[in-house]
PDB file of N, CA and C in Angstrom:
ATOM      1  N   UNK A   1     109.644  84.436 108.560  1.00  0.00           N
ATOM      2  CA  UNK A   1     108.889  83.263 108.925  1.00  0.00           C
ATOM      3  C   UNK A   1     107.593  83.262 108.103  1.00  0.00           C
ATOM      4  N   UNK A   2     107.027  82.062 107.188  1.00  0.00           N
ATOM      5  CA  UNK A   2     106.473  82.612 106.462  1.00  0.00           C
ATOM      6  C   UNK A   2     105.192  82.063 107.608  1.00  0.00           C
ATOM      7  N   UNK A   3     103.791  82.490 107.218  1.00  0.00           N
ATOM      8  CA  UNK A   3     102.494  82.125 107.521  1.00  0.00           C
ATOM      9  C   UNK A   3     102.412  80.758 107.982  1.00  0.00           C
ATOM     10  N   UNK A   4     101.416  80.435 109.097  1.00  0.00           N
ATOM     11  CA  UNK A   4     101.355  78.970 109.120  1.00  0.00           C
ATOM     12  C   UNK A   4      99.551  79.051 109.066  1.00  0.00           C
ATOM     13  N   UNK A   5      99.006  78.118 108.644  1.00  0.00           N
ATOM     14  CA  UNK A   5      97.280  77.995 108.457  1.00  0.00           C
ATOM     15  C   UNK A   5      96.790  76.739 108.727  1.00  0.00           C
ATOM     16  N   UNK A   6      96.137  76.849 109.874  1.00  0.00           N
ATOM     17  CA  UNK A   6      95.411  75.789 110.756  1.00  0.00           C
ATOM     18  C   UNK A   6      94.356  75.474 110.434  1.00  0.00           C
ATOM     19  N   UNK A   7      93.426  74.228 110.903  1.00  0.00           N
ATOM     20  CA  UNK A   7      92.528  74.620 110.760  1.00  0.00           C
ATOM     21  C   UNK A   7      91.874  73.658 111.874  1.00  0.00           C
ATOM     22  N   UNK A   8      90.832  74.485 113.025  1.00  0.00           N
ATOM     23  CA  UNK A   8      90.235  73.727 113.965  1.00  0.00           C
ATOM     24  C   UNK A   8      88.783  74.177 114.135  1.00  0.00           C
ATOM     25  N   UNK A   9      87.814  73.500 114.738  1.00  0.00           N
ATOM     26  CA  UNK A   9      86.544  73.664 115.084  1.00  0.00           C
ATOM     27  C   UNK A   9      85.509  74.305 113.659  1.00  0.00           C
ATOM     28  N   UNK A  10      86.216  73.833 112.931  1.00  0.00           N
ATOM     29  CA  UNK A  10      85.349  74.337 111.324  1.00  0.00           C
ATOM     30  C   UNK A  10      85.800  76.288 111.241  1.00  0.00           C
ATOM     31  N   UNK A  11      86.838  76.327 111.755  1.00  0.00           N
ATOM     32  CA  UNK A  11      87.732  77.444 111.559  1.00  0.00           C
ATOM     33  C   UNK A  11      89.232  77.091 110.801  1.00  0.00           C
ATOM     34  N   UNK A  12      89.388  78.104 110.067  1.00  0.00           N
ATOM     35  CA  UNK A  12      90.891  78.497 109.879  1.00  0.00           C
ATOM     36  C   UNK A  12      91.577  79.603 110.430  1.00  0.00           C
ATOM     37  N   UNK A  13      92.800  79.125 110.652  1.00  0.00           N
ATOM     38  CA  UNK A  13      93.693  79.750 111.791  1.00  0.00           C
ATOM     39  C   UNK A  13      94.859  80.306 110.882  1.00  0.00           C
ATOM     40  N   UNK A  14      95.042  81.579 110.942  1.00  0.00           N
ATOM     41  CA  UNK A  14      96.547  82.186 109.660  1.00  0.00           C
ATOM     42  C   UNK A  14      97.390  82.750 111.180  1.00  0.00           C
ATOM     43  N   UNK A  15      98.041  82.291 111.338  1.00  0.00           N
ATOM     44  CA  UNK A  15      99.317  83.011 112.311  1.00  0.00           C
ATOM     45  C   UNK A  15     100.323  82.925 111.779  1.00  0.00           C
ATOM     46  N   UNK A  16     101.097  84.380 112.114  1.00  0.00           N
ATOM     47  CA  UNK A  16     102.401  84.639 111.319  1.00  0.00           C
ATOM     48  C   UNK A  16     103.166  85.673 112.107  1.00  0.00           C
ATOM     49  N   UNK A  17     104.339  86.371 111.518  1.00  0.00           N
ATOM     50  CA  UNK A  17     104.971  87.460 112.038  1.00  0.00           C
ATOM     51  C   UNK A  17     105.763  88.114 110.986  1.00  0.00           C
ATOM     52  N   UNK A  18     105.648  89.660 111.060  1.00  0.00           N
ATOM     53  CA  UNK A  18     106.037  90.526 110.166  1.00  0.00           C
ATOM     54  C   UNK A  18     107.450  91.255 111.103  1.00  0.00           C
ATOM     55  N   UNK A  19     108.570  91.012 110.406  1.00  0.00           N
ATOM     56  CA  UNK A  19     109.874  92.051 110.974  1.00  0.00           C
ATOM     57  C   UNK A  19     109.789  92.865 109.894  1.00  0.00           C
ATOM     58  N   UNK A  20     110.174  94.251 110.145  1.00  0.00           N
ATOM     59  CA  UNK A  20     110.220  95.255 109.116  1.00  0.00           C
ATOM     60  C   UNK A  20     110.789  96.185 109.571  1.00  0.00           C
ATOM     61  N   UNK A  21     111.051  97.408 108.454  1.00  0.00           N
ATOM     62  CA  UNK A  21     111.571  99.044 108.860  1.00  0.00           C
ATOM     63  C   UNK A  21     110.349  99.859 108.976  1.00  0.00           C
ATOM     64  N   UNK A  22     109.848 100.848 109.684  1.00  0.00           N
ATOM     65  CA  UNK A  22     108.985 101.265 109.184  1.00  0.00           C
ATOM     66  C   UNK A  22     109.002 102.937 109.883  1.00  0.00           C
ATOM     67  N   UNK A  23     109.549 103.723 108.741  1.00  0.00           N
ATOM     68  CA  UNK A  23     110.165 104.843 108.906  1.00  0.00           C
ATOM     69  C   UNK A  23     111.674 105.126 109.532  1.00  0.00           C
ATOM     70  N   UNK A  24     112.245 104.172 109.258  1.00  0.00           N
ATOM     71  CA  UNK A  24     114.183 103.990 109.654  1.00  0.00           C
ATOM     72  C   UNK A  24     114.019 103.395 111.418  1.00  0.00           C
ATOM     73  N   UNK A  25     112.485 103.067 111.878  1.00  0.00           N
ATOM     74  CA  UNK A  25     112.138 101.798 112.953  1.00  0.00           C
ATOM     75  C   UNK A  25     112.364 100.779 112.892  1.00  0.00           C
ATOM     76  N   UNK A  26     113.032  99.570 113.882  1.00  0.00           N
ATOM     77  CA  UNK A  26     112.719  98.283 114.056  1.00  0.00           C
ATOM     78  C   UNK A  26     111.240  98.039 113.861  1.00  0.00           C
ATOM     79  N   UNK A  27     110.603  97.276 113.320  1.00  0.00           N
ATOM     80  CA  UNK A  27     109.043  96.641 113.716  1.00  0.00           C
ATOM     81  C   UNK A  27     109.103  95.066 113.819  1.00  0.00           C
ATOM     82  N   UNK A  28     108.324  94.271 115.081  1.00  0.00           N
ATOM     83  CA  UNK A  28     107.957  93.326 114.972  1.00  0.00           C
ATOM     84  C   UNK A  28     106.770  93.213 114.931  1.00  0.00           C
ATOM     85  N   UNK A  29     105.358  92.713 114.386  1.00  0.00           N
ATOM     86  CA  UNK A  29     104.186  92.264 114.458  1.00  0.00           C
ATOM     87  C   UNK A  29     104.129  91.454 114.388  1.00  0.00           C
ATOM     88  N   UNK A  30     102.938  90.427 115.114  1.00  0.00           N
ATOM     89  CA  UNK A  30     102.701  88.933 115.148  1.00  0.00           C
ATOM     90  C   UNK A  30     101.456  89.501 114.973  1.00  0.00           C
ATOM     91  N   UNK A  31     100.663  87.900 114.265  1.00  0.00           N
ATOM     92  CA  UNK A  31      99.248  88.441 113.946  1.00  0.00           C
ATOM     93  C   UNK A  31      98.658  87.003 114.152  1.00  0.00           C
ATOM     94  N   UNK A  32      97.167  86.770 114.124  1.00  0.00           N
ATOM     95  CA  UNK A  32      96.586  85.776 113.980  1.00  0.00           C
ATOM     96  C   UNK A  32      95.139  86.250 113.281  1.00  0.00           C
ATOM     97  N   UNK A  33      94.639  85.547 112.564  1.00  0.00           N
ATOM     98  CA  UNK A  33      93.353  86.078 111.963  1.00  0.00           C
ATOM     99  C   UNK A  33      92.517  84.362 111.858  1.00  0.00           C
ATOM    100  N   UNK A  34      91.239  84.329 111.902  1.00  0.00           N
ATOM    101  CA  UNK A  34      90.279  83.619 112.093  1.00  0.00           C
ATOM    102  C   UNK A  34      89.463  83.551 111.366  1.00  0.00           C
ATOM    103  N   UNK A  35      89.062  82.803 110.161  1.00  0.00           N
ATOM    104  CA  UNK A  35      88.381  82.950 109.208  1.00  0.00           C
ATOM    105  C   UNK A  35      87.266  81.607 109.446  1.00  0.00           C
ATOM    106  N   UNK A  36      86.018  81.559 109.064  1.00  0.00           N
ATOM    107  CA  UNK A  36      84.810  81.098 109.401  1.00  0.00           C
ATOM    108  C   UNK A  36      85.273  79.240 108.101  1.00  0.00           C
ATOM    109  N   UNK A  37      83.989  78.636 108.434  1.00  0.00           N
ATOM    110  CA  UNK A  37      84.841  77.599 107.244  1.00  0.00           C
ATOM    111  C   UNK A  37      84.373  78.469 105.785  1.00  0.00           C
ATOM    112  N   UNK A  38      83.839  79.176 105.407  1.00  0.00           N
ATOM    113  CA  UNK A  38      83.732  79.731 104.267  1.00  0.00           C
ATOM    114  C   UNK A  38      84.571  80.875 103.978  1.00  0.00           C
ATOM    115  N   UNK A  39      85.391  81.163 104.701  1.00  0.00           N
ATOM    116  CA  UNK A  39      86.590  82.020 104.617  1.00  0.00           C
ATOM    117  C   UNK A  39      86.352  83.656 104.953  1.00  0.00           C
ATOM    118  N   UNK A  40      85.545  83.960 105.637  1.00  0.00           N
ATOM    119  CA  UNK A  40      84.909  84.713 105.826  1.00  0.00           C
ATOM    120  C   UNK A  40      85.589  85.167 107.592  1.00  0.00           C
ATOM    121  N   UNK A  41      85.888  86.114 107.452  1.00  0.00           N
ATOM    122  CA  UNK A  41      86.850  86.861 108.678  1.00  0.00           C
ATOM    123  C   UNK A  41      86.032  87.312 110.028  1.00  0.00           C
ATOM    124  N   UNK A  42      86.223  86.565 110.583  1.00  0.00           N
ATOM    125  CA  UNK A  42      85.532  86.238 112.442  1.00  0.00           C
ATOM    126  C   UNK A  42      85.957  87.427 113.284  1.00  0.00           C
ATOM    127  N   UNK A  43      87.810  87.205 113.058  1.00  0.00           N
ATOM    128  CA  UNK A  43      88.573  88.317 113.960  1.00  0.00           C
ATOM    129  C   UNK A  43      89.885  88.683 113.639  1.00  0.00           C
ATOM    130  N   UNK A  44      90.577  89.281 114.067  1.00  0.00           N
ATOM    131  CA  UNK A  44      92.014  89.730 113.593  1.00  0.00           C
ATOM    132  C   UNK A  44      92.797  90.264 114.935  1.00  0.00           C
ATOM    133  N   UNK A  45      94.014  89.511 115.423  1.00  0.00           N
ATOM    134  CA  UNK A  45      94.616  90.098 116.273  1.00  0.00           C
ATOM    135  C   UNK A  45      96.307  90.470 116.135  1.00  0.00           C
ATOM    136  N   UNK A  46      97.001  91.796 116.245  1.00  0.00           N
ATOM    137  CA  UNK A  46      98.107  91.949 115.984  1.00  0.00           C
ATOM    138  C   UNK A  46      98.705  92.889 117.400  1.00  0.00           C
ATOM    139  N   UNK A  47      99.856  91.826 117.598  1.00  0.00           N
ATOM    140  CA  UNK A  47     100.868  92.317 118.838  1.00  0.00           C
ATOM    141  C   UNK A  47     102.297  92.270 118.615  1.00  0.00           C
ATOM    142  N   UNK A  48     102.664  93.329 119.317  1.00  0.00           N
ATOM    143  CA  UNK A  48     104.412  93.589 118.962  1.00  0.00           C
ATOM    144  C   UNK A  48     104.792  95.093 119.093  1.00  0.00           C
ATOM    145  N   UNK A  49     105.480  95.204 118.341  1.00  0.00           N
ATOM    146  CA  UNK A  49     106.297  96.467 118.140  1.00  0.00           C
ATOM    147  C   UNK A  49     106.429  98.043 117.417  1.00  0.00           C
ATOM    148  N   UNK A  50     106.562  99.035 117.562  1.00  0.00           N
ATOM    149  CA  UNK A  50     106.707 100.195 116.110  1.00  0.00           C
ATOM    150  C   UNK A  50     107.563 100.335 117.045  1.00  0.00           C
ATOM    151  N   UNK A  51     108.977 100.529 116.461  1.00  0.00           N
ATOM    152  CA  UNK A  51     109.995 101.296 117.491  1.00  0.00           C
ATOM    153  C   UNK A  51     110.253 101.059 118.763  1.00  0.00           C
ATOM    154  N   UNK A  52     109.615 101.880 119.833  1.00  0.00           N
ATOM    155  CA  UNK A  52     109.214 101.675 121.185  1.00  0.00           C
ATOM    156  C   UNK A  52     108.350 101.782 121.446  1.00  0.00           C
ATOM    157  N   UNK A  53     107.290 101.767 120.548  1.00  0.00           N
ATOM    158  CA  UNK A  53     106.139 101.944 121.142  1.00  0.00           C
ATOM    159  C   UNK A  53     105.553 100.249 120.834  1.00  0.00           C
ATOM    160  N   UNK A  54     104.875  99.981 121.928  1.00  0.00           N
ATOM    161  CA  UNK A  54     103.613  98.763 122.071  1.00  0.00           C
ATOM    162  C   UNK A  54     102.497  98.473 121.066  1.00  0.00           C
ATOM    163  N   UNK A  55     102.388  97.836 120.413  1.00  0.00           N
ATOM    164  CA  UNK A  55     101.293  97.476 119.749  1.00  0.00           C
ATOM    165  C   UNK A  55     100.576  96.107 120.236  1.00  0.00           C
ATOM    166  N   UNK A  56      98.859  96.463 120.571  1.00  0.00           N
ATOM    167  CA  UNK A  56      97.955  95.673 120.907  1.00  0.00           C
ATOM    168  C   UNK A  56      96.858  95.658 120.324  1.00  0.00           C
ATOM    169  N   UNK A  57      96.166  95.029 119.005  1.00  0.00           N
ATOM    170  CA  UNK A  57      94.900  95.737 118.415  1.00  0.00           C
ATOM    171  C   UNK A  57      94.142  94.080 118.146  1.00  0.00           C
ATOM    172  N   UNK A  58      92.675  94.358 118.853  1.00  0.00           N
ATOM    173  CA  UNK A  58      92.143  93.161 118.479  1.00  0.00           C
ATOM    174  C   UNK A  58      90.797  93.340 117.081  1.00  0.00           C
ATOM    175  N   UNK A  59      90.589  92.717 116.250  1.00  0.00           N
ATOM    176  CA  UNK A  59      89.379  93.182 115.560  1.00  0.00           C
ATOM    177  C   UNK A  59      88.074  92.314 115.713  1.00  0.00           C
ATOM    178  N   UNK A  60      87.156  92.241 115.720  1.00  0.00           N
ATOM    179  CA  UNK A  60      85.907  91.398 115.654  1.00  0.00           C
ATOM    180  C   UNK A  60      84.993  91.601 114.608  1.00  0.00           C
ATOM    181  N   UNK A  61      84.770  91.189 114.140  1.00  0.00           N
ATOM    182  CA  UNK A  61      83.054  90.676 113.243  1.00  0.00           C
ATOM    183  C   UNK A  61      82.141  90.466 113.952  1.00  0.00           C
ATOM    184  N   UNK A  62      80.627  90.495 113.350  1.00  0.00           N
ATOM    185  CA  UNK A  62      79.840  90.060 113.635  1.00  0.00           C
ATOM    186  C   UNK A  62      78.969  89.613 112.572  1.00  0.00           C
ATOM    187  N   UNK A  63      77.852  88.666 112.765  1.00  0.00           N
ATOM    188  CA  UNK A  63      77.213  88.193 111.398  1.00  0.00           C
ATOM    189  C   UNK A  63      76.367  89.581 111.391  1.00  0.00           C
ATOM    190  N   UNK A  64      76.204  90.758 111.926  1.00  0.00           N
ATOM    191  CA  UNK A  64      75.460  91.397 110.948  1.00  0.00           C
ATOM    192  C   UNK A  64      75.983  92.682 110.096  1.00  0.00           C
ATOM    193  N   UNK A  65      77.732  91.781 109.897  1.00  0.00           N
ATOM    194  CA  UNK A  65      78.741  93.227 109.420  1.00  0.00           C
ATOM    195  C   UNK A  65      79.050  94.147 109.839  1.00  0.00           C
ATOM    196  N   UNK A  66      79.204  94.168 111.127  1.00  0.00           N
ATOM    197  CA  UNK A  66      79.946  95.201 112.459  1.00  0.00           C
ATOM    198  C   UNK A  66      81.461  94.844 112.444  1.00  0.00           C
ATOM    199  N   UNK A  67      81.500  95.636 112.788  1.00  0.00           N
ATOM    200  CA  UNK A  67      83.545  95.648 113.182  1.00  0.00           C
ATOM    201  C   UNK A  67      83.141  96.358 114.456  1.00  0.00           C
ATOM    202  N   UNK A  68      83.957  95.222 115.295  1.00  0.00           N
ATOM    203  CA  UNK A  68      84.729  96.255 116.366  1.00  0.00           C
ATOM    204  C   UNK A  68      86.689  96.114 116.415  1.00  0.00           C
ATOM    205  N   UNK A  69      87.045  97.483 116.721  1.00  0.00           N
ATOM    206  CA  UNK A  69      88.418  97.361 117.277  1.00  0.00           C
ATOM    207  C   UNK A  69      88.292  98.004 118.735  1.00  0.00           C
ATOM    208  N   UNK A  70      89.056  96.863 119.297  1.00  0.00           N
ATOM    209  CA  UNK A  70      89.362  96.885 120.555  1.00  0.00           C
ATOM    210  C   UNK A  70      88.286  97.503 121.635  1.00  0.00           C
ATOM    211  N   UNK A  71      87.075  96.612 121.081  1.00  0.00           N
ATOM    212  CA  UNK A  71      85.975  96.070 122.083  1.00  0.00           C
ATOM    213  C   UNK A  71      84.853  97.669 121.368  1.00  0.00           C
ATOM    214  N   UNK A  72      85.557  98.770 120.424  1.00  0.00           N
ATOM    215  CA  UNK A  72      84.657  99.951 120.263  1.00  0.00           C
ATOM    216  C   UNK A  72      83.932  99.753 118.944  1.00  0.00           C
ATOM    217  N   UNK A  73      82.891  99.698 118.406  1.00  0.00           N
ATOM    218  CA  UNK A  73      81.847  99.276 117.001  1.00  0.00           C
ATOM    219  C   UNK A  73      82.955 100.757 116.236  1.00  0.00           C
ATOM    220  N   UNK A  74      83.050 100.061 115.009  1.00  0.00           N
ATOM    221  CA  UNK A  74      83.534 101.259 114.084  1.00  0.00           C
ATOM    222  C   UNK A  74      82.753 101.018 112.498  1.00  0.00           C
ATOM    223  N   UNK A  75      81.716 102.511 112.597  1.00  0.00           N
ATOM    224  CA  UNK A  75      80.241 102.202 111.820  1.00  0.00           C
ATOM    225  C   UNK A  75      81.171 102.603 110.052  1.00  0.00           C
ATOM    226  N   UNK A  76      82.311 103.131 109.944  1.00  0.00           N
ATOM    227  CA  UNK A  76      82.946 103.590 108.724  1.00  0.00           C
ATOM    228  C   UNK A  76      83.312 101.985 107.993  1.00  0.00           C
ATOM    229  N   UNK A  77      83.613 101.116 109.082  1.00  0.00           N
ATOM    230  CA  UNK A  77      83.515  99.650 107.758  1.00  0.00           C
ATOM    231  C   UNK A  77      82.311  98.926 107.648  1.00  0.00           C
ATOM    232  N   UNK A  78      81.714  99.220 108.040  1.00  0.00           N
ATOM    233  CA  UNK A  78      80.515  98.642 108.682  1.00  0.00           C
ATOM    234  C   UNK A  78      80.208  97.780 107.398  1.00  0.00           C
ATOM    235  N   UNK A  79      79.858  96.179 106.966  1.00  0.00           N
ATOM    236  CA  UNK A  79      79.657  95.563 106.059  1.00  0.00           C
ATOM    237  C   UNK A  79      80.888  94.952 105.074  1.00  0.00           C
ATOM    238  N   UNK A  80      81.907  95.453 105.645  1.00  0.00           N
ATOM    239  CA  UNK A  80      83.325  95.073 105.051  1.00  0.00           C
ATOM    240  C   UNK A  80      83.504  93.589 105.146  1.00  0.00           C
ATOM    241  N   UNK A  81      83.674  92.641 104.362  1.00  0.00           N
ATOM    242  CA  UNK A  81      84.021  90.953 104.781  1.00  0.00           C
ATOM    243  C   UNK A  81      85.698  90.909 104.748  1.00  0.00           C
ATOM    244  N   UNK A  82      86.384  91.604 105.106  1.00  0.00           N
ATOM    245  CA  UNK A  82      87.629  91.280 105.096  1.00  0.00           C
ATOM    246  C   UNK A  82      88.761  91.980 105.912  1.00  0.00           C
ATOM    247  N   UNK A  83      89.882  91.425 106.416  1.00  0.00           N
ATOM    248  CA  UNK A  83      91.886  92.425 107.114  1.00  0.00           C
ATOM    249  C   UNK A  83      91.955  92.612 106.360  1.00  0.00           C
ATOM    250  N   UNK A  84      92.391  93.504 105.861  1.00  0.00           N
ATOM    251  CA  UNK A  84      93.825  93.662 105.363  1.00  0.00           C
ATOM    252  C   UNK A  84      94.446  94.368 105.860  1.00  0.00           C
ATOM    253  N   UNK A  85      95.470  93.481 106.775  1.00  0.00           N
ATOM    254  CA  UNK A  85      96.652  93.948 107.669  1.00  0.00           C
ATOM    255  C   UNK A  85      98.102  94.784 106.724  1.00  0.00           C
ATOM    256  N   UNK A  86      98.125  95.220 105.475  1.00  0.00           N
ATOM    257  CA  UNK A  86      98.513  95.715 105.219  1.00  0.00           C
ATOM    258  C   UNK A  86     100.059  95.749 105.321  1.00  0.00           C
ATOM    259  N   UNK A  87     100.747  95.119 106.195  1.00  0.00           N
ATOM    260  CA  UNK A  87     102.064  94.981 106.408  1.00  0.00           C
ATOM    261  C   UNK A  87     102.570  93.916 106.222  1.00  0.00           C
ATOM    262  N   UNK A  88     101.992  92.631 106.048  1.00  0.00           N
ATOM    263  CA  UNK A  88     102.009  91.524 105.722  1.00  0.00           C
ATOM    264  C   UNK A  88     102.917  91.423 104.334  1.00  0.00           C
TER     265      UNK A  88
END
């Protein structure tokens, strides 16, 4: 299914879904990511599958270049403007 890209409230909207192998695993991921109107990455959310195990991971921005995942500040990207969801 390829990508679909929205765009509302002076946002763009990328939602999609990744099926894959990943280590002789089923994987499903669904994702949505939120980019500002200057394209500039708000948030990132990916839900679904590795195998049997659950996947739930949300990301956030902030305007002063913070990341959080899943509500915890992570100071190692700290200033990063961009996902890369990597499985995509």
């Amino acid at each position: 299914m390829p990508p679909r890209l929205t765009a509302s409230d002076a946002r763009w909207h990328l939602d999609g879904a990744a099926v894959f192998l990943h280590e002789k695993q089923p994987c499903r991921l669904d994702y949505r990511l939120v980019c500002d109107s200057g394209w500039r990455t708000l948030s990132g959310e990916v839900s679904g599958w590795v195998g049997s195990e659950r996947i739930a991971v949300e990301v956030l921005s902030d305007s002063a270049g913070g990341w959080r995942l899943n509500g915890e500040m992570v100071a190692e990207v700290e200033g990063c403007e961009d996902l890369d969801l990597n499985f995509s």
